[in-house]
Protein backbone atom coordinates (compact mmCIF):
# COMPACT_ATOMS: atom_id res chain seq x y z
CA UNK A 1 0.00 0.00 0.00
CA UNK A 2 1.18 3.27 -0.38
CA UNK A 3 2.53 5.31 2.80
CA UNK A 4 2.81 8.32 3.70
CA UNK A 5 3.33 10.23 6.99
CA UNK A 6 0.57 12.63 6.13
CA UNK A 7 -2.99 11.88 4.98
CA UNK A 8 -2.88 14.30 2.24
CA UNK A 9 0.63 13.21 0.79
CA UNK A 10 -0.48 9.93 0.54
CA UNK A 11 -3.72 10.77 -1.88
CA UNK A 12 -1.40 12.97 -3.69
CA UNK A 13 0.76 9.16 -4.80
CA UNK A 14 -2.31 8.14 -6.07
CA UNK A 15 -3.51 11.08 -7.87
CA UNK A 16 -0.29 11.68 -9.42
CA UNK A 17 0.15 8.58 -10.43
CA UNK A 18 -3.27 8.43 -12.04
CA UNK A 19 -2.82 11.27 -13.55
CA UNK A 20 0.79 10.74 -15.21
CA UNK A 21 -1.00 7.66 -16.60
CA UNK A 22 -4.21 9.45 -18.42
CA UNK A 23 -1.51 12.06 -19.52
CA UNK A 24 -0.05 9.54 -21.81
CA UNK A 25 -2.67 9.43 -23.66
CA UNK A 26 -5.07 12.67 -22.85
CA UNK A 27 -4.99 16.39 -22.59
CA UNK A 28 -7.62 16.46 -20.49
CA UNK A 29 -6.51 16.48 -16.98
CA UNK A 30 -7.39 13.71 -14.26
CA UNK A 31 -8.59 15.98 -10.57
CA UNK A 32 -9.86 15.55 -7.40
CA UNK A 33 -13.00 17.22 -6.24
CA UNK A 34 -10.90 19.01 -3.69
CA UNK A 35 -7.65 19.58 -2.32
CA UNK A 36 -8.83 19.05 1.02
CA UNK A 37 -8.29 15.35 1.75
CA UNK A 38 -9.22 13.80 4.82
CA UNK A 39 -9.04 9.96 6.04
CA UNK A 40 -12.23 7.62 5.57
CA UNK A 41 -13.78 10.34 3.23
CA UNK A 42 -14.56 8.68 -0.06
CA UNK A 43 -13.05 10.70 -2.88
CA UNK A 44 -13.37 10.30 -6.98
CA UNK A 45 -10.58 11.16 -9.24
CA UNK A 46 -11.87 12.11 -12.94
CA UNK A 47 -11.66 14.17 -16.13
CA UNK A 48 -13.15 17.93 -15.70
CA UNK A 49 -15.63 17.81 -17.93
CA UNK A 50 -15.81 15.93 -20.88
CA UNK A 51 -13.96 12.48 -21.12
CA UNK A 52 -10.21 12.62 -22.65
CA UNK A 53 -10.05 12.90 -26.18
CA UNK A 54 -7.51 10.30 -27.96
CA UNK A 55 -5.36 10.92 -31.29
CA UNK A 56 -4.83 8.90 -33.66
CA UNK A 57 -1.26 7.32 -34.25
CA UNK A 58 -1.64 8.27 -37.63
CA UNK A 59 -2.00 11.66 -36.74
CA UNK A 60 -5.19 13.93 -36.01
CA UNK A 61 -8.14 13.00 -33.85
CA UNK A 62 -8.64 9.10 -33.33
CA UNK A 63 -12.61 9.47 -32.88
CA UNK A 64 -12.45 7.73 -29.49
CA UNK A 65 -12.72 9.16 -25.97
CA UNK A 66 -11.27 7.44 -22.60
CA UNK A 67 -13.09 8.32 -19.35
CA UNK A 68 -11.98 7.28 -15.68
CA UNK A 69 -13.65 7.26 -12.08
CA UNK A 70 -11.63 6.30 -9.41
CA UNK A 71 -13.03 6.56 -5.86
CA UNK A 72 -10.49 5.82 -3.39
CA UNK A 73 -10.40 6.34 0.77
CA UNK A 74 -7.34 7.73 3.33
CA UNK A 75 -6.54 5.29 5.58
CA UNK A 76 -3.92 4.74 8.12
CA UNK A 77 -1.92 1.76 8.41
CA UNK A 78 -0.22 0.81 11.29
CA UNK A 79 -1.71 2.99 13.57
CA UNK A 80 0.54 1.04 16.21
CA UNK A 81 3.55 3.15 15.49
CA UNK A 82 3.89 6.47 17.16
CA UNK A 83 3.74 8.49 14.52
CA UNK A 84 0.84 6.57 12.63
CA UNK A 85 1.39 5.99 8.68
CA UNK A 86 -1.58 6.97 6.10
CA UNK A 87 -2.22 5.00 2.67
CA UNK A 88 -4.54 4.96 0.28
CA UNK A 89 -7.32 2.41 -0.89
CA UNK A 90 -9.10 2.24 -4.41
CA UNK A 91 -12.63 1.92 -3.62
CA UNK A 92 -14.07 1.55 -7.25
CA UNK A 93 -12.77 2.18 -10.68
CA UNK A 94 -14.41 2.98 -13.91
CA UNK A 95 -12.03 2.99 -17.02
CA UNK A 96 -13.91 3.24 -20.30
CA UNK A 97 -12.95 3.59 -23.97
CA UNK A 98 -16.06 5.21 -25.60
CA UNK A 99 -16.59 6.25 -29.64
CA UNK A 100 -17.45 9.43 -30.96
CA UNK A 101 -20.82 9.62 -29.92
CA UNK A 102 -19.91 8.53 -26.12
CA UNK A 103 -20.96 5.02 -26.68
CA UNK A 104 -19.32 1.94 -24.36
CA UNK A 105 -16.66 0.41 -26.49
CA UNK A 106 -14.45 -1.30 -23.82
CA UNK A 107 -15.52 -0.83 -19.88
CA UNK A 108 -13.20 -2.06 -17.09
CA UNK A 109 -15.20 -2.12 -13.83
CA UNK A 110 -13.78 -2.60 -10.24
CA UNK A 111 -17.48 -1.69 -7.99
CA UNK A 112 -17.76 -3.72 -4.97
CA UNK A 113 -20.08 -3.37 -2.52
CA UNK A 114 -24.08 -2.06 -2.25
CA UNK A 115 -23.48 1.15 -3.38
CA UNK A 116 -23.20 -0.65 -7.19
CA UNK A 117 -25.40 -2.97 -9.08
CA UNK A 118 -23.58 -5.76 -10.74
CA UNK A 119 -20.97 -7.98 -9.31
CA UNK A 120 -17.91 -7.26 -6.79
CA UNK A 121 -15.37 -8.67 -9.10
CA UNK A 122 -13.34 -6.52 -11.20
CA UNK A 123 -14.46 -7.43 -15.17
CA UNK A 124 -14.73 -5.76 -18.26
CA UNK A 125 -17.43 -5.08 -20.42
CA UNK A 126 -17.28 -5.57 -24.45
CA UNK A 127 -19.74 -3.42 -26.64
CA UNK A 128 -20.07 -6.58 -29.26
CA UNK A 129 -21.97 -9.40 -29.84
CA UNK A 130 -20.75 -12.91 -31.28
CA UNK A 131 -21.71 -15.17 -33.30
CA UNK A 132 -20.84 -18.25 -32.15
CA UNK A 133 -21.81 -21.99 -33.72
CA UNK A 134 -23.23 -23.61 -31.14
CA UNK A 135 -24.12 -27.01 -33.25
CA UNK A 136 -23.72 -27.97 -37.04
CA UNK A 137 -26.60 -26.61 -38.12
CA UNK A 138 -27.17 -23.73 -35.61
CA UNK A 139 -25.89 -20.58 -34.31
CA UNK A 140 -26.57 -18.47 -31.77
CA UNK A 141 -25.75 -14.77 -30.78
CA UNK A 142 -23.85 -13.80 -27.78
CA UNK A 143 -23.84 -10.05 -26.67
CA UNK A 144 -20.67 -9.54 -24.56
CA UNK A 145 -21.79 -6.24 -23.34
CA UNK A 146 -24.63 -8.22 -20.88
CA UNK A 147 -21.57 -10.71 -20.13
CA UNK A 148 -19.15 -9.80 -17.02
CA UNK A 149 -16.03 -10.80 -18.28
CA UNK A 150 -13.72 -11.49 -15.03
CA UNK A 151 -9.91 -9.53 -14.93
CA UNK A 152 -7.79 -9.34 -12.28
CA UNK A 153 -7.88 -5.43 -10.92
CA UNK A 154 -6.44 -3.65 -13.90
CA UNK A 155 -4.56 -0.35 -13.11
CA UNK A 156 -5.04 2.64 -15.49
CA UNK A 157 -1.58 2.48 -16.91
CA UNK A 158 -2.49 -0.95 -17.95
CA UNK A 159 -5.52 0.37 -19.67
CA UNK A 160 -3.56 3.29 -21.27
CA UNK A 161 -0.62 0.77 -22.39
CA UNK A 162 -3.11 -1.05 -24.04
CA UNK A 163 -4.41 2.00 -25.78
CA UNK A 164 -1.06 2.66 -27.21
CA UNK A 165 0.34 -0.50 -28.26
CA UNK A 166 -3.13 -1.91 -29.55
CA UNK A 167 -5.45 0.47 -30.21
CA UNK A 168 -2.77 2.81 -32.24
CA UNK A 169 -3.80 6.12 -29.83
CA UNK A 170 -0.67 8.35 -30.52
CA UNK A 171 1.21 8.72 -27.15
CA UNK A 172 0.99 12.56 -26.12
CA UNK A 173 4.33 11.85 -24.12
CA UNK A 174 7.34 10.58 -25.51
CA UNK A 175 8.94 9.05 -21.95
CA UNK A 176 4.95 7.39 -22.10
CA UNK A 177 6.67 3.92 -21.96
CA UNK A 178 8.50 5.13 -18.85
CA UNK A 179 5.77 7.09 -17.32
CA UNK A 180 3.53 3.66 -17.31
CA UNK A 181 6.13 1.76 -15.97
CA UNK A 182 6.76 4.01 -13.01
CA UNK A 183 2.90 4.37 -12.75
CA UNK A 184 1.46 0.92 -12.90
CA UNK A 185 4.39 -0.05 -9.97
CA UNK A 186 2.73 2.87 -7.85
CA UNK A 187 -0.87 1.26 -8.57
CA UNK A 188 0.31 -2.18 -8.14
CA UNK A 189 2.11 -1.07 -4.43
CA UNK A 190 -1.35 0.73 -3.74
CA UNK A 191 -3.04 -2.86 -3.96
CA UNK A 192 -0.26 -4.73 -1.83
CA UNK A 193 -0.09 -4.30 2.07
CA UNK A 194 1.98 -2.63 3.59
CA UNK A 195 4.51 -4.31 5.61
């Protein structure tokens, strides 16, 4: 988990981190709804506005959008220590890869708990259906946006890696390669405890 000695340092990790990610790839910048931060306050990291607009590799505007909500909570970690340590925990995560008319192309969901409908597992969601031969005379569609297709949790820089090297988005960065590196080890620590 990330660590810090002050509440607010240690959202600032994650925020930074998130946001070096999305700036790979996006103009747009990733904020929090305040700079306030406080322990057990849930807080959601996203675009201002409109989601992130993506270029093309080729050059020029690819036609596709990528928009991110990340709710996280402050929380200290060995509070046995005298001077108590504070970390961060992702709460829920939204990452979504929409087309030029905002539609769901590619949804990667993390929502545990009540406060969501759908399962607590992190999954993705495909806008497609399939048609898949189901015997040698029939077929039968499958629509993999009503499917929950289980991940592992998938960090942004993941997502935004992805976007480069498969989806041919034109890196706004050139150290972008770097910059997800460093990133996705950040997100990874935030998921591990802290010793």
């Amino acid at each position: 988990m990330l660590a810090a000695r002050k509440p607010e340092t240690a959202a600032r990790l994650l925020i930074e981190a998130l946001g070096s990610a999305a700036s790979c790839v996006a103009a747009e910048r990733l904020l929090a709804p305040t700079s306030y931060l406080v322990p057990n306050v849930p807080y959601e990291i996203a675009f201002l506005g409109a989601p992130g607009a993506l270029r093309a590799s080729t050059g020029g505007a690819s036609g596709l959008f990528l928009d991110v909500r990340h709710r996280f909570t402050i929380v200290e970690v060995q509070p046995e220590r005298q001077r108590p340590l504070w970390g961060v925990t992702t709460r829920m995560y939204e990452y979504r890869l929409l087309d030029h008319d905002f539609r769901e192309l590619l949804v990667y969901h993390w929502q545990p708990g009540d406060d969501f409908l759908g399962p607590d597992h992190p999954h993705l969601h495909v806008s497609a259906s399939l048609s898949a031969q189901t015997s040698a005379v029939d077929r039968q569609s499958i629509d993999l946006d009503k499917i929950h297709l289980a991940t592992s949790r998938v960090p942004l820089a993941a997502v935004v890696r992805m976007l480069i090297t498969e989806s041919h988005i034109a890196p706004r960065r050139p150290d972008w390669a770097e910059t997800l590196d460093r990133t996705e080890q950040i997100l990874w620590d935030e998921t591990t405890p802290h010793a």
